[in-house]
N, C-alpha and C. Protein backbone atom coordinates (compact mmCIF):
# COMPACT_ATOMS: atom_id res chain seq x y z
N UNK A 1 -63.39 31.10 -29.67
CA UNK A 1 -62.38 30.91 -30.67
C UNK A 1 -62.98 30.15 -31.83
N UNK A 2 -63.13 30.43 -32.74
CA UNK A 2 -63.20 29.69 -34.01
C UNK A 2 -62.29 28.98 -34.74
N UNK A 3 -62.65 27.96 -35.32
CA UNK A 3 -61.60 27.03 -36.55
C UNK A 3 -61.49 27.52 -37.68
N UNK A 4 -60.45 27.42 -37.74
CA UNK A 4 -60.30 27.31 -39.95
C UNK A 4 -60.46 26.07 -39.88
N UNK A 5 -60.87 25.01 -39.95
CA UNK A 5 -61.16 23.84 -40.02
C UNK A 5 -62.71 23.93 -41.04
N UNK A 6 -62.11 23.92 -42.12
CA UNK A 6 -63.71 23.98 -42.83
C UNK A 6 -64.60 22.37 -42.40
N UNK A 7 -65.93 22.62 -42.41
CA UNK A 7 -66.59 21.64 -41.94
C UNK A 7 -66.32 20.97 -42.98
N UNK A 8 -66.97 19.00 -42.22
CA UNK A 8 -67.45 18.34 -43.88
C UNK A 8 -68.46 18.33 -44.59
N UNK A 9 -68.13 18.04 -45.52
CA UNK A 9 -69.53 18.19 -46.79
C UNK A 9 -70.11 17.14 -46.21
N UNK A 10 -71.58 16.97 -46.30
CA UNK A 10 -72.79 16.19 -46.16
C UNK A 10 -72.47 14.62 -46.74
N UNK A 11 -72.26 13.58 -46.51
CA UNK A 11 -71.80 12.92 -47.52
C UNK A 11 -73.46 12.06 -48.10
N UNK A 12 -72.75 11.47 -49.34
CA UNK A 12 -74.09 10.52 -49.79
C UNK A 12 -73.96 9.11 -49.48
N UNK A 13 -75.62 8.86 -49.11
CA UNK A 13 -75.81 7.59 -48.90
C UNK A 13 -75.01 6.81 -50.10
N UNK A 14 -74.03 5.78 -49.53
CA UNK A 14 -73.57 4.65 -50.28
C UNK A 14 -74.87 3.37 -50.90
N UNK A 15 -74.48 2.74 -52.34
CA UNK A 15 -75.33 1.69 -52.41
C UNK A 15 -74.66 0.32 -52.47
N UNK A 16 -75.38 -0.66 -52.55
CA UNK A 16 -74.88 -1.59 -52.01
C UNK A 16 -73.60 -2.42 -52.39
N UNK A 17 -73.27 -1.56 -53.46
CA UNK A 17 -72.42 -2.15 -54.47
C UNK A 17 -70.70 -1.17 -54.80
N UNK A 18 -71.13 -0.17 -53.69
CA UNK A 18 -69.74 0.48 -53.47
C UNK A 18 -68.75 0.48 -52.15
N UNK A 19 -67.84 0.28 -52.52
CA UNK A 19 -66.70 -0.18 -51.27
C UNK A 19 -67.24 1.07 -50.53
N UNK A 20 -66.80 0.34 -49.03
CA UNK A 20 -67.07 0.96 -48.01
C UNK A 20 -65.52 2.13 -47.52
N UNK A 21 -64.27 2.18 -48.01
CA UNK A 21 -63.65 2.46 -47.64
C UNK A 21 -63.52 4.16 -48.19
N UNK A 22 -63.36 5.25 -47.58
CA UNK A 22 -63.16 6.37 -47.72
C UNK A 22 -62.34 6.59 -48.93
N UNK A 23 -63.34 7.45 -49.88
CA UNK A 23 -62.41 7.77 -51.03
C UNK A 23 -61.04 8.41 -51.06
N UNK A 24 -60.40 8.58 -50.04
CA UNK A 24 -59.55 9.93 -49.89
C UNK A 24 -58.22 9.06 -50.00
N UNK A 25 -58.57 7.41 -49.94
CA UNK A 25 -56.92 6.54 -49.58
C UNK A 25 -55.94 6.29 -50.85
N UNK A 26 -55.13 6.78 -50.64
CA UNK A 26 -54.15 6.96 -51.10
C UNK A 26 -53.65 5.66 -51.32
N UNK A 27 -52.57 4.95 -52.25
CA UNK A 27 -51.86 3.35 -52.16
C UNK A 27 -50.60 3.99 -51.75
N UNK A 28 -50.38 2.79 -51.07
CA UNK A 28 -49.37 2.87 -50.31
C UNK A 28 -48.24 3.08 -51.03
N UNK A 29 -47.25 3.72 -50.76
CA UNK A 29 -46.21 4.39 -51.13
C UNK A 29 -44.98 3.35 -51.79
N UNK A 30 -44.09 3.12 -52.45
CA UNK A 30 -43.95 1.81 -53.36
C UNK A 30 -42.34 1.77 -52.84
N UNK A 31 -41.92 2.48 -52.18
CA UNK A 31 -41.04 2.48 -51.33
C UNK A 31 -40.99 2.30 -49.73
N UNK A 32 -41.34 0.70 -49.76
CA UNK A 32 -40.85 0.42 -48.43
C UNK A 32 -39.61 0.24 -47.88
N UNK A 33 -39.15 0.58 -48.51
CA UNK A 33 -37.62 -0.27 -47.52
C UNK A 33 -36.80 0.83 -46.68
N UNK A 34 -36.29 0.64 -45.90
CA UNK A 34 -36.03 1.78 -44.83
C UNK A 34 -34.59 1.55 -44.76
N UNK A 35 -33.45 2.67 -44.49
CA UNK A 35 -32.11 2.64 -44.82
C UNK A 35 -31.23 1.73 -44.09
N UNK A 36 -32.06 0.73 -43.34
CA UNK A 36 -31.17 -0.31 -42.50
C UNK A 36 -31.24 -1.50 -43.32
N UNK A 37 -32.50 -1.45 -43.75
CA UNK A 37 -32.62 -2.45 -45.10
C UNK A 37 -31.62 -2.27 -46.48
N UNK A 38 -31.61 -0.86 -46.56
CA UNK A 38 -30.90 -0.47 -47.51
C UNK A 38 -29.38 -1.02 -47.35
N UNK A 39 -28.84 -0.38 -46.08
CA UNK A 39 -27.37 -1.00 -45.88
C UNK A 39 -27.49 -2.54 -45.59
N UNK A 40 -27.97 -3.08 -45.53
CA UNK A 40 -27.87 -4.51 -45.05
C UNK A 40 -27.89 -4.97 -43.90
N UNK A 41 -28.56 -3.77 -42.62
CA UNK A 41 -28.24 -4.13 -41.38
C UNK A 41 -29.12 -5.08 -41.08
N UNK A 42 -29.24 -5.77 -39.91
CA UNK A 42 -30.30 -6.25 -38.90
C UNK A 42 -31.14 -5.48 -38.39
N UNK A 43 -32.32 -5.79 -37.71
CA UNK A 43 -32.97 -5.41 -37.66
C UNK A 43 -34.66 -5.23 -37.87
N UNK A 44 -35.74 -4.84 -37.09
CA UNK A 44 -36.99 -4.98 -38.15
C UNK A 44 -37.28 -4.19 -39.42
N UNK A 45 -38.25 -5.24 -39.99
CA UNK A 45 -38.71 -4.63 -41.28
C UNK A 45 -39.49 -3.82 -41.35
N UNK A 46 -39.21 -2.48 -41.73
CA UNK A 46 -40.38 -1.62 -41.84
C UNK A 46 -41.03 -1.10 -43.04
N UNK A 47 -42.56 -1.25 -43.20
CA UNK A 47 -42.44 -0.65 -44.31
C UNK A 47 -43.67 0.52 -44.51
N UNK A 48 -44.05 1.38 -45.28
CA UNK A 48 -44.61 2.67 -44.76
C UNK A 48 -46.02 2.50 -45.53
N UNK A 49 -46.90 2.00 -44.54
CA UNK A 49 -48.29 1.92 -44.82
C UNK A 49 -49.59 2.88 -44.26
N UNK A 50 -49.84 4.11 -44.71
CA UNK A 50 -50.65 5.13 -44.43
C UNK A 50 -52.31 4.59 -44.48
N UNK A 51 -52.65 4.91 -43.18
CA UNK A 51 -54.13 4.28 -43.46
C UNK A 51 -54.15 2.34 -43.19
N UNK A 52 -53.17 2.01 -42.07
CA UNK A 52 -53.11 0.34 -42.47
C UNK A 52 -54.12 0.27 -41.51
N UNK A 53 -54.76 1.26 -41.20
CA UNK A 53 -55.67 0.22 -40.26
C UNK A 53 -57.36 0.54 -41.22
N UNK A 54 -57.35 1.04 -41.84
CA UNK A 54 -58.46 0.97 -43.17
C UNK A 54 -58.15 -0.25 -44.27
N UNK A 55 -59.67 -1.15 -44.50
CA UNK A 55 -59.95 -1.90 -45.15
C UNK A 55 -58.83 -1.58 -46.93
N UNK A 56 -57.99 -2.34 -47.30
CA UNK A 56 -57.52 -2.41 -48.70
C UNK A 56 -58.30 -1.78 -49.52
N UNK A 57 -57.90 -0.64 -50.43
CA UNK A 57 -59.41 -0.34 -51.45
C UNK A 57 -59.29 -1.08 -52.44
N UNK A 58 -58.37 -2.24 -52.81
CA UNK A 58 -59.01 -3.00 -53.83
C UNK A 58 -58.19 -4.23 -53.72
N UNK A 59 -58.60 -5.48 -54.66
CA UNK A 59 -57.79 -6.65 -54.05
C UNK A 59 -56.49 -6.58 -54.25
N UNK A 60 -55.80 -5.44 -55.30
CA UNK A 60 -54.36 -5.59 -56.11
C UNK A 60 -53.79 -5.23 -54.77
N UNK A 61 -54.37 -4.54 -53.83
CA UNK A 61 -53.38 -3.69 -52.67
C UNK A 61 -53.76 -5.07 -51.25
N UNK A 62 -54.52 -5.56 -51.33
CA UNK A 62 -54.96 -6.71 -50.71
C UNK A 62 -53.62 -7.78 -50.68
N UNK A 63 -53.57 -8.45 -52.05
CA UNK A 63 -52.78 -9.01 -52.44
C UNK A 63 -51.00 -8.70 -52.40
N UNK A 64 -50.67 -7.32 -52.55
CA UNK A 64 -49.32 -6.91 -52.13
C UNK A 64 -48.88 -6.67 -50.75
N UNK A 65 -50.48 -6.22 -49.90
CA UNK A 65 -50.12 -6.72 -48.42
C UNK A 65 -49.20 -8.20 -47.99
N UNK A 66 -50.48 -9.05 -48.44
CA UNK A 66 -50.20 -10.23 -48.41
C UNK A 66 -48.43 -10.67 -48.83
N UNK A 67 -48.18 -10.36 -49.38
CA UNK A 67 -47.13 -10.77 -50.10
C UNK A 67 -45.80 -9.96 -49.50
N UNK A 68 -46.55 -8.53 -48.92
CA UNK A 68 -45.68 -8.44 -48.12
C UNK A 68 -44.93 -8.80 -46.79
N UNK A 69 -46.27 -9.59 -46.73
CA UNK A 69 -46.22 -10.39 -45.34
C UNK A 69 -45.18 -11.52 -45.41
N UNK A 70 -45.45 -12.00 -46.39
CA UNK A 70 -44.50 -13.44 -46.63
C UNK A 70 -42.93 -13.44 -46.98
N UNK A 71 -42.93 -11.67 -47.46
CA UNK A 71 -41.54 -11.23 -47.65
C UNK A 71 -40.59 -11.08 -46.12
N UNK A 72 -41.40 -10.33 -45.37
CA UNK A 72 -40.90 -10.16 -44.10
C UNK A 72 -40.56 -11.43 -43.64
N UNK A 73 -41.52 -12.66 -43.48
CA UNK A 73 -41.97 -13.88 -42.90
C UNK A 73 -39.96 -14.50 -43.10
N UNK A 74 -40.01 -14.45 -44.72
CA UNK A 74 -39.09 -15.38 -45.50
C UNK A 74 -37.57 -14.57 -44.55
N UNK A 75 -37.39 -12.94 -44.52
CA UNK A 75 -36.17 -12.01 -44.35
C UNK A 75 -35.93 -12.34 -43.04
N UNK A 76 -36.98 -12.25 -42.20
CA UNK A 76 -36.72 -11.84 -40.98
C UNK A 76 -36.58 -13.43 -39.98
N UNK A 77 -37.55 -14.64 -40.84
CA UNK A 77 -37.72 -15.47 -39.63
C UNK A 77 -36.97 -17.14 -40.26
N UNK A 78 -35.78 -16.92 -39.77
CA UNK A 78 -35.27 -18.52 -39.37
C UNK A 78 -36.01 -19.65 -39.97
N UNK A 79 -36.84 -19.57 -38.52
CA UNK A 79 -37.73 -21.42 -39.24
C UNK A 79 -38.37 -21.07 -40.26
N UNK A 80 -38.49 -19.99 -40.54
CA UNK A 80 -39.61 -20.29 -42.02
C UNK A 80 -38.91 -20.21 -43.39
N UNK A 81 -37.43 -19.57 -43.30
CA UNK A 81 -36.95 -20.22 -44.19
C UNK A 81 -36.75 -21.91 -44.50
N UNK A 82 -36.31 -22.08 -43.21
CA UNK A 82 -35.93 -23.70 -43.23
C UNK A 82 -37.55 -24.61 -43.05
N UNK A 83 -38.21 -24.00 -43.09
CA UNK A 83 -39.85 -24.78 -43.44
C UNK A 83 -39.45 -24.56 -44.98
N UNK A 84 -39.48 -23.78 -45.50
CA UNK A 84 -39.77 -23.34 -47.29
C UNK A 84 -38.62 -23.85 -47.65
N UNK A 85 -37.62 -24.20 -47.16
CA UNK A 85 -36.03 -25.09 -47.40
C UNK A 85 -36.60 -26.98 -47.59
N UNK A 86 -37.36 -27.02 -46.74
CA UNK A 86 -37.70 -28.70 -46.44
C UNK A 86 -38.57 -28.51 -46.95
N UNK A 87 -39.70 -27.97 -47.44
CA UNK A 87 -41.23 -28.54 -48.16
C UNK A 87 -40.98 -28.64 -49.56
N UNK A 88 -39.84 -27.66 -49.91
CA UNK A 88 -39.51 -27.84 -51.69
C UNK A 88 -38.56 -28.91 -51.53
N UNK A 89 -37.91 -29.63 -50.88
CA UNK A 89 -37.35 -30.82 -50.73
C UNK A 89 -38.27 -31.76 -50.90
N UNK A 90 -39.17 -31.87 -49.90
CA UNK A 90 -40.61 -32.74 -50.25
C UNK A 90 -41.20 -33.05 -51.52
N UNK A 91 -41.27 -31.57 -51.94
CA UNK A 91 -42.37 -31.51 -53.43
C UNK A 91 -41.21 -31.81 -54.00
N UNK A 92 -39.93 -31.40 -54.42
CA UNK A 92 -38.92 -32.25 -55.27
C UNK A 92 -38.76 -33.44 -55.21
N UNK A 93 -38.81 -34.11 -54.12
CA UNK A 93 -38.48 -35.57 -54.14
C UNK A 93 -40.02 -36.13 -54.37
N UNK A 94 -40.96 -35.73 -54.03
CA UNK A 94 -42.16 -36.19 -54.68
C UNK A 94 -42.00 -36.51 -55.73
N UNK A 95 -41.82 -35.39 -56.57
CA UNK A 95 -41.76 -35.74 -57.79
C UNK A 95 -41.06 -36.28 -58.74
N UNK A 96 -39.38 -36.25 -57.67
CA UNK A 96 -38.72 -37.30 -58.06
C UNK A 96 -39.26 -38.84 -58.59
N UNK A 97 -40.09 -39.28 -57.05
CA UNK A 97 -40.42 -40.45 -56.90
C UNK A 97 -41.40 -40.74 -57.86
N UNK A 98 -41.99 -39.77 -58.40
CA UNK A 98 -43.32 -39.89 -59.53
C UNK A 98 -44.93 -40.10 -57.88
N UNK A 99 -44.69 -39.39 -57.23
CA UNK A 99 -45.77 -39.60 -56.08
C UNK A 99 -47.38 -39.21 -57.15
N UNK A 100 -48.34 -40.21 -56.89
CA UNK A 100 -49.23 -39.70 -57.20
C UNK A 100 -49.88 -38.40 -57.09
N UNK A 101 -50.92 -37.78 -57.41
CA UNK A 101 -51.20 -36.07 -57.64
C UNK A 101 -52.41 -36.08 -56.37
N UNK A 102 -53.00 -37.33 -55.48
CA UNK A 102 -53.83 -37.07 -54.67
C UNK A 102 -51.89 -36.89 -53.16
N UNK A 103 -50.98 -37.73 -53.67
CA UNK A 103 -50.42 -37.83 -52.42
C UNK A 103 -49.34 -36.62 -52.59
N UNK A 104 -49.00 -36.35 -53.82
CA UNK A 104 -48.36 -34.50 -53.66
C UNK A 104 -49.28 -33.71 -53.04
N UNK A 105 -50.50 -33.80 -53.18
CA UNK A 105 -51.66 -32.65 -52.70
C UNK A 105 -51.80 -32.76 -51.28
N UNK A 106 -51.79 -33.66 -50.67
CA UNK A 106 -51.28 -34.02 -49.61
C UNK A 106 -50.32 -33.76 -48.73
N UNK A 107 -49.35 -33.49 -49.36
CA UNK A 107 -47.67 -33.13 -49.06
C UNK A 107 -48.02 -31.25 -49.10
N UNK A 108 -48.71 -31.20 -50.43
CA UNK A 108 -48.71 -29.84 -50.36
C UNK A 108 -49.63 -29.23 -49.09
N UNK A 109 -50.46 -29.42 -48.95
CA UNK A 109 -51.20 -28.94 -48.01
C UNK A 109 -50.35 -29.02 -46.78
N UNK A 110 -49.96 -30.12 -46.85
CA UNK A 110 -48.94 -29.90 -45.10
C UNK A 110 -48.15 -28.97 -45.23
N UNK A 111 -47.48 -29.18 -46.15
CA UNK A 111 -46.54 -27.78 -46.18
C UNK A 111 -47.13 -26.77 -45.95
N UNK A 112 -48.34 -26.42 -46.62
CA UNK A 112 -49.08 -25.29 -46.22
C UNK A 112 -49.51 -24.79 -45.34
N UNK A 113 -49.88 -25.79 -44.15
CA UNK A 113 -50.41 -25.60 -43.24
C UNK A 113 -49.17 -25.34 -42.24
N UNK A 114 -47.60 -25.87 -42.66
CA UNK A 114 -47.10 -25.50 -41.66
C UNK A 114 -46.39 -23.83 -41.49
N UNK A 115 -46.43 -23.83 -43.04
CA UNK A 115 -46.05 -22.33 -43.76
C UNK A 115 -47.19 -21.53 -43.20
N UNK A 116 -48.78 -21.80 -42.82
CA UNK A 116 -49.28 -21.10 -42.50
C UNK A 116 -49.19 -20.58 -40.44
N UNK A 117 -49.29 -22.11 -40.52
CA UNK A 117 -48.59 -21.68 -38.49
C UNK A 117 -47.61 -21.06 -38.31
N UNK A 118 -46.60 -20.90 -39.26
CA UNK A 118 -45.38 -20.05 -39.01
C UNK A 118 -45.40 -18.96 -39.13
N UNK A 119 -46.37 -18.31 -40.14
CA UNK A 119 -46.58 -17.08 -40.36
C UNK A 119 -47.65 -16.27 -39.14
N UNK A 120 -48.44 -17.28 -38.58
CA UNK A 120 -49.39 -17.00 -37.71
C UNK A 120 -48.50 -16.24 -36.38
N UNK A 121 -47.65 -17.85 -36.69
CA UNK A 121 -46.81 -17.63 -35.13
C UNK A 121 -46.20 -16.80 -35.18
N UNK A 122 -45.64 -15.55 -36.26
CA UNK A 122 -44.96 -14.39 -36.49
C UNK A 122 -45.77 -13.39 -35.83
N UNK A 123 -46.86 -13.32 -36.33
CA UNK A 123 -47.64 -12.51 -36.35
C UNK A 123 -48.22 -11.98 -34.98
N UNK A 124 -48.74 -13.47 -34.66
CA UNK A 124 -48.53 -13.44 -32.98
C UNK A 124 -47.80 -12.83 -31.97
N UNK A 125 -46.70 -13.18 -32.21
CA UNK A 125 -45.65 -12.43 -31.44
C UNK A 125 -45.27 -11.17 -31.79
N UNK A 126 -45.61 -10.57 -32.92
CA UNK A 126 -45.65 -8.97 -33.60
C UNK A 126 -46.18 -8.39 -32.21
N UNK A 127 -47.86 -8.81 -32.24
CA UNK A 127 -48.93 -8.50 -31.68
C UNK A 127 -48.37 -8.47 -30.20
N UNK A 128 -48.36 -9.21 -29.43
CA UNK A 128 -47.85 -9.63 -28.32
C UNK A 128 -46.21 -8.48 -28.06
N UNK A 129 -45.64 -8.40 -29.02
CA UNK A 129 -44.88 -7.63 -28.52
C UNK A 129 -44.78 -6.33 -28.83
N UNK A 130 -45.67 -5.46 -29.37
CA UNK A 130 -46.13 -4.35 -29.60
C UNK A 130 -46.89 -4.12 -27.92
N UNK A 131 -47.87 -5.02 -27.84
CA UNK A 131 -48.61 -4.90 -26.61
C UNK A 131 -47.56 -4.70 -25.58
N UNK A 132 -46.86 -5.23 -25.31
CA UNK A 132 -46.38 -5.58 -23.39
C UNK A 132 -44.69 -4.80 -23.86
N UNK A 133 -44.56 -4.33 -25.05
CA UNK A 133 -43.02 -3.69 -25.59
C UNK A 133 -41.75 -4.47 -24.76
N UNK A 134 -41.20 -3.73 -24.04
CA UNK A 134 -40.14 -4.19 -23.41
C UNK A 134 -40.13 -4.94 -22.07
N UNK A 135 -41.45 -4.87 -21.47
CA UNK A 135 -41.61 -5.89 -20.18
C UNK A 135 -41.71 -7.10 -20.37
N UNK A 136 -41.86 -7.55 -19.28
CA UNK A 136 -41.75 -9.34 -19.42
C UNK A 136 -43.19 -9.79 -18.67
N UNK A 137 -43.79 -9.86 -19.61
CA UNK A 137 -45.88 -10.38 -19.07
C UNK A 137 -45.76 -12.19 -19.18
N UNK A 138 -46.10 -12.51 -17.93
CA UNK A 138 -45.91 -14.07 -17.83
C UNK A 138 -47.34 -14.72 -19.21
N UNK A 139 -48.38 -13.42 -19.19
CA UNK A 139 -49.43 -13.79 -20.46
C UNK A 139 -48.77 -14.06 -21.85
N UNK A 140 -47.74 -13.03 -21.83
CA UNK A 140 -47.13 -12.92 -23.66
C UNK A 140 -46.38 -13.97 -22.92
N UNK A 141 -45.64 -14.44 -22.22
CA UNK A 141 -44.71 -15.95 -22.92
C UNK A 141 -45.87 -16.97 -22.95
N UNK A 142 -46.56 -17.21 -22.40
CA UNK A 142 -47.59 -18.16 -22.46
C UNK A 142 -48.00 -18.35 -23.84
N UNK A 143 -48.93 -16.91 -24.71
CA UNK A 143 -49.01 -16.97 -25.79
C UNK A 143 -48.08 -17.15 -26.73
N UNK A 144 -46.92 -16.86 -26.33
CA UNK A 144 -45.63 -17.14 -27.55
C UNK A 144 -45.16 -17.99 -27.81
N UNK A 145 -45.84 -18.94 -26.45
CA UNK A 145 -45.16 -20.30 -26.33
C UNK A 145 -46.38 -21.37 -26.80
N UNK A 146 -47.31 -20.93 -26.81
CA UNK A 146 -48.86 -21.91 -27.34
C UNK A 146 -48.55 -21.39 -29.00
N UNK A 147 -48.26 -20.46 -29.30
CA UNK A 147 -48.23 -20.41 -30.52
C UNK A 147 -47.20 -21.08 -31.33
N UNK A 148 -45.90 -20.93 -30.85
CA UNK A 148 -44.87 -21.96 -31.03
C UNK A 148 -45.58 -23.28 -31.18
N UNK A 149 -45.72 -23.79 -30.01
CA UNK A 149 -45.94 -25.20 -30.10
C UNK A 149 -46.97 -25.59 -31.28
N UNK A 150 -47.61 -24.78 -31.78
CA UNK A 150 -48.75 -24.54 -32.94
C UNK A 150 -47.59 -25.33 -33.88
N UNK A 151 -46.93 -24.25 -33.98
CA UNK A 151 -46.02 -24.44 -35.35
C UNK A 151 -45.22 -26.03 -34.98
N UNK A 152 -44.87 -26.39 -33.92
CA UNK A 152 -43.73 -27.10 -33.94
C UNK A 152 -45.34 -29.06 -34.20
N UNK A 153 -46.03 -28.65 -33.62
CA UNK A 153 -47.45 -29.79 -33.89
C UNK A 153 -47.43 -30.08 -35.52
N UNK A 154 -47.43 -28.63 -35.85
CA UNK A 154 -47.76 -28.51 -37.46
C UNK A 154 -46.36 -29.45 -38.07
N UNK A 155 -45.57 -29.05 -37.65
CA UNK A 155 -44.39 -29.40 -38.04
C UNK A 155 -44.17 -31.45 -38.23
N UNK A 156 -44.42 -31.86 -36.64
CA UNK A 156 -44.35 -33.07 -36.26
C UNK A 156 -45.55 -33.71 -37.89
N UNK A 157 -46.33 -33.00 -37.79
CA UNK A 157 -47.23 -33.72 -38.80
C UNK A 157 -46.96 -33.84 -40.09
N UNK A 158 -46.20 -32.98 -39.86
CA UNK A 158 -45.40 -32.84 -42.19
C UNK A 158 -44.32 -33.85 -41.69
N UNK A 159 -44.04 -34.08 -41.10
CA UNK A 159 -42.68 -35.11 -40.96
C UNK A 159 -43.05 -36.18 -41.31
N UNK A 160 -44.81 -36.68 -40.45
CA UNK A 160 -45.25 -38.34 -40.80
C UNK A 160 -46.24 -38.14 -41.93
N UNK A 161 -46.49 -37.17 -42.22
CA UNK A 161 -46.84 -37.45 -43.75
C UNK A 161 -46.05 -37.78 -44.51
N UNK A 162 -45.12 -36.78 -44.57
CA UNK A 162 -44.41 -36.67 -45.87
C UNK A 162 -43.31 -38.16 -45.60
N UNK A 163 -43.01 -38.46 -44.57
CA UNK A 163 -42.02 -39.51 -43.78
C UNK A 163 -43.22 -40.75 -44.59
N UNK A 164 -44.55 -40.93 -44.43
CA UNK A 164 -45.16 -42.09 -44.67
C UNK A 164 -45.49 -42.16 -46.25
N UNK A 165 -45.59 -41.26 -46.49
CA UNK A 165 -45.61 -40.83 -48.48
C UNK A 165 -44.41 -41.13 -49.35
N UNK A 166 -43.19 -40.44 -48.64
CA UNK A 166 -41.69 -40.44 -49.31
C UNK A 166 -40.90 -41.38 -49.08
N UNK A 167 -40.89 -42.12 -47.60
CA UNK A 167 -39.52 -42.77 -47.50
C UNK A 167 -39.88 -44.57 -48.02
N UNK A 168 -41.09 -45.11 -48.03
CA UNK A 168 -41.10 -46.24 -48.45
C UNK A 168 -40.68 -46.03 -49.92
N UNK A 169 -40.72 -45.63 -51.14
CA UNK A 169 -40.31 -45.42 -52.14
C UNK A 169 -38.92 -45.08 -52.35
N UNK A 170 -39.16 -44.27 -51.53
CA UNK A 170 -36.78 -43.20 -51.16
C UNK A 170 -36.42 -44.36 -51.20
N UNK A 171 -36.50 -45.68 -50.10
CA UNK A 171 -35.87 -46.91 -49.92
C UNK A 171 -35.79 -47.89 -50.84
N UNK A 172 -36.92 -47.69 -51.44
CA UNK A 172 -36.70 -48.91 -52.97
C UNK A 172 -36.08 -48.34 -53.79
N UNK A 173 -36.45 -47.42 -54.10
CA UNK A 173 -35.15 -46.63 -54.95
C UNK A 173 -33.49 -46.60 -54.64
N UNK A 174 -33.35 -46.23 -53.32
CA UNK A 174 -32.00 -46.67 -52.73
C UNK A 174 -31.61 -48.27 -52.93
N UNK A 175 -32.32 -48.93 -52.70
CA UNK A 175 -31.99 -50.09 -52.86
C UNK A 175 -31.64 -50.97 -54.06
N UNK A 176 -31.89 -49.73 -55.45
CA UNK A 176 -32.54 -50.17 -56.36
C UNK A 176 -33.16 -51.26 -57.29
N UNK A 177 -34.51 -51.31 -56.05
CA UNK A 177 -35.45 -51.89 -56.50
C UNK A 177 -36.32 -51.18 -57.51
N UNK A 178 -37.31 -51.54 -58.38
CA UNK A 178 -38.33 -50.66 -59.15
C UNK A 178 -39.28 -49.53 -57.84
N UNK A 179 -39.56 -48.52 -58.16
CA UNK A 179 -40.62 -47.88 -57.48
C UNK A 179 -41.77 -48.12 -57.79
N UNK A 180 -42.87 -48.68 -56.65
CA UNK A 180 -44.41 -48.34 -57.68
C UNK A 180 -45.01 -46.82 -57.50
């Protein structure tokens, strides 16, 4: 039996200075949102990425990944609204207080870091529950639960930062005394 499957062309050696990813990729389609999104239901977020398991062909599609990530992160997940609810509380009252720019940077980074465990810890459990789908693997709660505690560590630590940065000042101000 023979193919209509025409063979492939020979390809050319790449040099060192051209992306490695197959010319043939297409950008992703600019309509993600899927009709449960559309009506307002519950539910996961889906969105239609051809080729997601090939390298980004350039950083602009890099970057809208990314961002799509943080969209889902913000829609779909609870604590990470209420992380991004309390860290702009932080950086507001920072700057309420006039906090110096080494001890906002400070504040910021925690936030960051906890905005980043949360997103991890999403991600995690994506993974984990793609793998084991609808069973119950005593491995995936283990991991779901080390990853949690990731976030909730991260968490404890923006509290005594930002708790040792913000509230001696919050209090002179309440009191109103001068702030230094």
């Amino acid at each position: 039996m023979k193919s209509n499957i025409p063979p492939n062309p020979p390809s050319k050696p790449k040099s060192a200075g051209q992306n490695s990813s197959p010319p043939n990729l297409l950008p992703v389609s600019s309509d993600s949102s899927t009709p449960a999104q559309q009506n307002g239901s519950a539910g996961p977020v889906k969105t239609k990425r051809d080729c997601s398991w090939q390298v980004a062909p350039n950083l602009w599609i890099s970057f809208k990944y990314a961002w799509a990530g943080l969209v889902y992160a913000f829609r779909t997940q609870r604590n990470f609204r209420i992380h991004v609810l309390l860290g702009s509380v932080a950086i507001g009252l920072g700057f309420f207080l006039q906090r110096s720019h080494v001890e906002m940077a400070v504040i910021g980074l925690t936030i960051g870091a906890v905005l980043a465990m949360e997103l991890i810890n999403t991600a995690l459990e994506s993974v984990v529950d793609l793998a084991v789908q609808q069973s119950y693997h005593e491995l995936a709660k283990i991991a779901k639960d080390c990853a949690a505690g990731a976030v909730l560590v991260s968490a404890f630590a923006a509290i005594l930062v930002a708790g040792s940065i913000l509230l001696p000042p919050l209090l002179l101000f309440i009191q109103g005394l001068p702030v230094k």
